[in-house]
C-alpha atoms as a PDB file:
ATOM      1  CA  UNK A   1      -8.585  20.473 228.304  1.00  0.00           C
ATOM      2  CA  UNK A   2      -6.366  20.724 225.577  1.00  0.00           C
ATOM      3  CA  UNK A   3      -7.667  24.378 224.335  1.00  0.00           C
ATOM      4  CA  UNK A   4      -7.011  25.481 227.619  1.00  0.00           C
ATOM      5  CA  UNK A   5      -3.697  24.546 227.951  1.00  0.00           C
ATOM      6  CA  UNK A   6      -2.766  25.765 224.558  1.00  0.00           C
ATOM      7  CA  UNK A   7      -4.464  29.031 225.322  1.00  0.00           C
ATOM      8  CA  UNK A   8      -2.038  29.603 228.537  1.00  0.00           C
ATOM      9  CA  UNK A   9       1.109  28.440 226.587  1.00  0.00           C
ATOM     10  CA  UNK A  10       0.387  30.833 223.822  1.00  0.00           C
ATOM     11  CA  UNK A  11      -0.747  33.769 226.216  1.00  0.00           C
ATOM     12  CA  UNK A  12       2.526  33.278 229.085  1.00  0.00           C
ATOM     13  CA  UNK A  13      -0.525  34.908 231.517  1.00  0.00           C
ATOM     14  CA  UNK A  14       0.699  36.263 234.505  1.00  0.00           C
ATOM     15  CA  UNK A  15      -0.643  34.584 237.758  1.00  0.00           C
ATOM     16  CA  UNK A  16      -2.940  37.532 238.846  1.00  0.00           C
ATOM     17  CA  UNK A  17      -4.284  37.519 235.050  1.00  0.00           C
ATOM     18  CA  UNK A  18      -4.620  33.977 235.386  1.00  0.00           C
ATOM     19  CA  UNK A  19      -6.386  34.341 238.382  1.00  0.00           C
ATOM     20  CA  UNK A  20      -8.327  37.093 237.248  1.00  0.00           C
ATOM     21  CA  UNK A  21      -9.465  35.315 233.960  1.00  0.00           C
ATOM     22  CA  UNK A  22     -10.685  32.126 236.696  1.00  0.00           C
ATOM     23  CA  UNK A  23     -12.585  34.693 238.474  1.00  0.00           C
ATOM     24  CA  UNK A  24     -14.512  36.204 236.140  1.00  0.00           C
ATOM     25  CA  UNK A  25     -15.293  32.877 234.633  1.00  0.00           C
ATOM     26  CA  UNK A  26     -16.345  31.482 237.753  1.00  0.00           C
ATOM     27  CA  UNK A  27     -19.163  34.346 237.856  1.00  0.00           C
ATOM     28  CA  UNK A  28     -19.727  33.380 234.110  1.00  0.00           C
ATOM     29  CA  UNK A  29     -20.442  29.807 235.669  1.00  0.00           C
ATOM     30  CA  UNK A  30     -22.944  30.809 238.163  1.00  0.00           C
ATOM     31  CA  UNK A  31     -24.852  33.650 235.686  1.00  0.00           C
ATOM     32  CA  UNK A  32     -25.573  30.100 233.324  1.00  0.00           C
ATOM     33  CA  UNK A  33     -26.285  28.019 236.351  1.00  0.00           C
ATOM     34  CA  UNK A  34     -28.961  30.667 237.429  1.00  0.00           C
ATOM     35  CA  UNK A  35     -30.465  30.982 233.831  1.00  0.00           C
ATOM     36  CA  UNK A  36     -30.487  27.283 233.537  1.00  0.00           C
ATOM     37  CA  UNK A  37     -32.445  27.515 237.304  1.00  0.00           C
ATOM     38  CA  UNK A  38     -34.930  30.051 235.908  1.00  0.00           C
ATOM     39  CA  UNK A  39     -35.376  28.261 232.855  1.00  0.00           C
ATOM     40  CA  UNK A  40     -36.338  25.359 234.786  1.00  0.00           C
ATOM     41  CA  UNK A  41     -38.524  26.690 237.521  1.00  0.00           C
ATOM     42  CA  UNK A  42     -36.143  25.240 239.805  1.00  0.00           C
ATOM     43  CA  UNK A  43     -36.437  28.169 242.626  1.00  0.00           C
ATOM     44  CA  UNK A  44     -34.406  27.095 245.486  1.00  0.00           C
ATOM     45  CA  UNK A  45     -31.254  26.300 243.094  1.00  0.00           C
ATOM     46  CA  UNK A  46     -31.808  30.175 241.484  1.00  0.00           C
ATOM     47  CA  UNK A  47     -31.943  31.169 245.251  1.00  0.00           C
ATOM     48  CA  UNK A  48     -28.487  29.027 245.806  1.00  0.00           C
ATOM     49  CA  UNK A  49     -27.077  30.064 242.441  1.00  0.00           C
ATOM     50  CA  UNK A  50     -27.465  34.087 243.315  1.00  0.00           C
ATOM     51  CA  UNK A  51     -25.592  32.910 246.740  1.00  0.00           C
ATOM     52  CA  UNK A  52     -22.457  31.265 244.640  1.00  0.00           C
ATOM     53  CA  UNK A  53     -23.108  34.459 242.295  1.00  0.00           C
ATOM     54  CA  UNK A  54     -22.429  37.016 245.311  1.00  0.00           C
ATOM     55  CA  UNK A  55     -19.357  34.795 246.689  1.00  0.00           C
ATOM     56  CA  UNK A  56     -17.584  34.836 243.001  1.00  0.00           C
ATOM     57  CA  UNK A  57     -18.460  38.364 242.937  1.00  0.00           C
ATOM     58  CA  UNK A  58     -17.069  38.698 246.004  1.00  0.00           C
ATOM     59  CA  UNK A  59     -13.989  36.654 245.624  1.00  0.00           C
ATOM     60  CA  UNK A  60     -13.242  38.283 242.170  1.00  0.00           C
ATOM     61  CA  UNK A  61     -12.963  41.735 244.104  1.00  0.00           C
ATOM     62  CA  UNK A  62     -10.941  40.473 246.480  1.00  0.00           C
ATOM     63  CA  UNK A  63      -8.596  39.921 243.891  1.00  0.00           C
ATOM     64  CA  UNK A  64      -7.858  43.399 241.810  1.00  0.00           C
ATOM     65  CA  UNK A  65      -5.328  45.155 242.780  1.00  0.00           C
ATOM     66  CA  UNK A  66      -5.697  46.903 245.613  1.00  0.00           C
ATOM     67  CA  UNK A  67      -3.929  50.569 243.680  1.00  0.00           C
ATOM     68  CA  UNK A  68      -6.150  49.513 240.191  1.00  0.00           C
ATOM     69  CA  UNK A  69      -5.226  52.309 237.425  1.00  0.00           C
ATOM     70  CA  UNK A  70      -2.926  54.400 239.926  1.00  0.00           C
ATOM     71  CA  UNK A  71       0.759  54.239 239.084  1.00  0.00           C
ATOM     72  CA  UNK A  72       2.423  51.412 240.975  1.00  0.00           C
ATOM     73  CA  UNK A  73      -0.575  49.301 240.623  1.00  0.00           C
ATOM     74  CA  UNK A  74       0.369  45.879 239.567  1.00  0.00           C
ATOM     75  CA  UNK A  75       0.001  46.007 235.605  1.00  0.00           C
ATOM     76  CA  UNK A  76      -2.119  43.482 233.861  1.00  0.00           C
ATOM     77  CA  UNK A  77      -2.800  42.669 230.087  1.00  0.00           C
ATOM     78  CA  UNK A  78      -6.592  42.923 229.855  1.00  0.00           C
ATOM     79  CA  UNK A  79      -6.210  41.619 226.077  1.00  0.00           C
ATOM     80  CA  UNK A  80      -4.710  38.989 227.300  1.00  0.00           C
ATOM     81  CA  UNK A  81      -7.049  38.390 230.206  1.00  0.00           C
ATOM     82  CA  UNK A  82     -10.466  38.841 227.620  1.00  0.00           C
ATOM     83  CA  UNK A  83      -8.260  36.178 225.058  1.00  0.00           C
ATOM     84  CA  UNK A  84      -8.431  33.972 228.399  1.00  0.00           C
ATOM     85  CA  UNK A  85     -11.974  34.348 229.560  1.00  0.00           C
ATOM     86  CA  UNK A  86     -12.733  33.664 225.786  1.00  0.00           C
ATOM     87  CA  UNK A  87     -11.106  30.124 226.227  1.00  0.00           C
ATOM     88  CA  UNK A  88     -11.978  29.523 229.889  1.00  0.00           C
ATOM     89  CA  UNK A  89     -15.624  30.443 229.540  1.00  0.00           C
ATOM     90  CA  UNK A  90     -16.908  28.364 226.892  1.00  0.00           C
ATOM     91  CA  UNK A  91     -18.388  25.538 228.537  1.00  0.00           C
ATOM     92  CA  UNK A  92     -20.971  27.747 230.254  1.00  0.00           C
ATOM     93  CA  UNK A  93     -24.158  29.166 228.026  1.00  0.00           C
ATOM     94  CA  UNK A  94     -23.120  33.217 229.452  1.00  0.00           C
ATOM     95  CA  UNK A  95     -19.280  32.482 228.353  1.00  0.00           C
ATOM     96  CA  UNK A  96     -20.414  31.325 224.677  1.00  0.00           C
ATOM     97  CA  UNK A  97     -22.956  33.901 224.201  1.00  0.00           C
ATOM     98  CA  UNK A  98     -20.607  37.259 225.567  1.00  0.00           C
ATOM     99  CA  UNK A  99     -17.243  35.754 224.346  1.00  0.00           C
ATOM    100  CA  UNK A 100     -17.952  33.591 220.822  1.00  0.00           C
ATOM    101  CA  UNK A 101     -15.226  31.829 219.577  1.00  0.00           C
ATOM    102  CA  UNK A 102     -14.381  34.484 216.274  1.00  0.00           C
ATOM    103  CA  UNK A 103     -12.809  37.172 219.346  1.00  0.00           C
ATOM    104  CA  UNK A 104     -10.317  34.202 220.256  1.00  0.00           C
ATOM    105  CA  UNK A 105      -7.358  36.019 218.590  1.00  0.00           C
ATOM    106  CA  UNK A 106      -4.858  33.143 217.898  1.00  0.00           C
ATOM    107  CA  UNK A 107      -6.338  30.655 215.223  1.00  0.00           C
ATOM    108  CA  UNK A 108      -4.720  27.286 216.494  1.00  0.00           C
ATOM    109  CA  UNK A 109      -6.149  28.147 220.055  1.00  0.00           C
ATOM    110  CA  UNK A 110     -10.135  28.863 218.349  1.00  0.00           C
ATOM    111  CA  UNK A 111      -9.416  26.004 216.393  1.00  0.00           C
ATOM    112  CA  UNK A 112      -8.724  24.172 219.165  1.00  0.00           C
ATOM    113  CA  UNK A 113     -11.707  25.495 221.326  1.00  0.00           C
ATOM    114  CA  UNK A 114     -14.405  24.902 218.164  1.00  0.00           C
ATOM    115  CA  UNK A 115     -13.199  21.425 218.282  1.00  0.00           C
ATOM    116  CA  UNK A 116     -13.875  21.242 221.786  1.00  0.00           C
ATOM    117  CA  UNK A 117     -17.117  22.724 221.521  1.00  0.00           C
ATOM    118  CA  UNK A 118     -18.522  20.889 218.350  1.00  0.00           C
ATOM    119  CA  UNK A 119     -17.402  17.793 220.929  1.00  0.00           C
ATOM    120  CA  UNK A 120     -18.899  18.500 224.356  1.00  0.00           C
ATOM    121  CA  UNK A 121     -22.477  19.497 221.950  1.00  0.00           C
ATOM    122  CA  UNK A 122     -22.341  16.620 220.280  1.00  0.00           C
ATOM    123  CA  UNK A 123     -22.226  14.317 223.508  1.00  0.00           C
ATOM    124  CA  UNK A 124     -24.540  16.343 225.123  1.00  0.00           C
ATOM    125  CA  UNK A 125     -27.170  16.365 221.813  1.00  0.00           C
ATOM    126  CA  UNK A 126     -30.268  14.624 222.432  1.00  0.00           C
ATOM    127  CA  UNK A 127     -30.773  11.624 219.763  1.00  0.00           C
ATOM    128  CA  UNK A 128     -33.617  12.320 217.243  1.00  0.00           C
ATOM    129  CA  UNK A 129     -35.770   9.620 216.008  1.00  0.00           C
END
């Protein structure tokens, strides 16, 4: 993805905010994949969906620094990390709705991911007749 790319060129995230940002997008992911399952009725993918929800969770943890706001801690940008998630977490309906384009900071990188988006909807919109 293009926006993507553009978004970690712009940002220079470190790896752990990198990381970080793929996380917490990753439990974005399985929040809409669970919504999607309830929507849907669809029981025993909401049942697998909560699983992949409590191994992101899980894996996430796993990945803050161990000393978090203590001196010595690794330091990380959350600005930088939120501008990030913004970008990463728009294909997924709980990225759009908590992180809407207008907070992605740098214009050419929310110009870039409105493109995107106005692209994936309209080969995903259902032809009227």
């Amino acid at each position: 993805m293009y926006a993507t790319e553009l978004a970690a060129k712009a940002l220079e995230p470190t790896a752990e905010e990198e990381r970080l940002a793929e996380d917490y997008v990753t439990v974005l992911s399985s929040l809409s994949a669970m919504e999607q399952a309830l929507l849907e009725g669809a029981w025993h993918r909401l049942r697998d969906e909560a699983d992949q929800l409590m191994s992101a969770a899980e894996d996430m943890w796993a990945g803050l620094p161990e000393g978090g706001d203590e001196p010595g801690a690794p330091v990380m940008d959350s600005r930088k990390i939120r501008q990030l998630v913004a970008v990463y977490a728009q294909p997924y309906a709980a990225g759009r709705a908590l992180y809407p384009t207008g907070v992605i900071e740098d214009a050419q990188v929310r110009t870039a991911v409105e493109e995107e988006n106005a692209q994936a909807d309209a080969e995903t919109a259902v032809p009227t007749a």
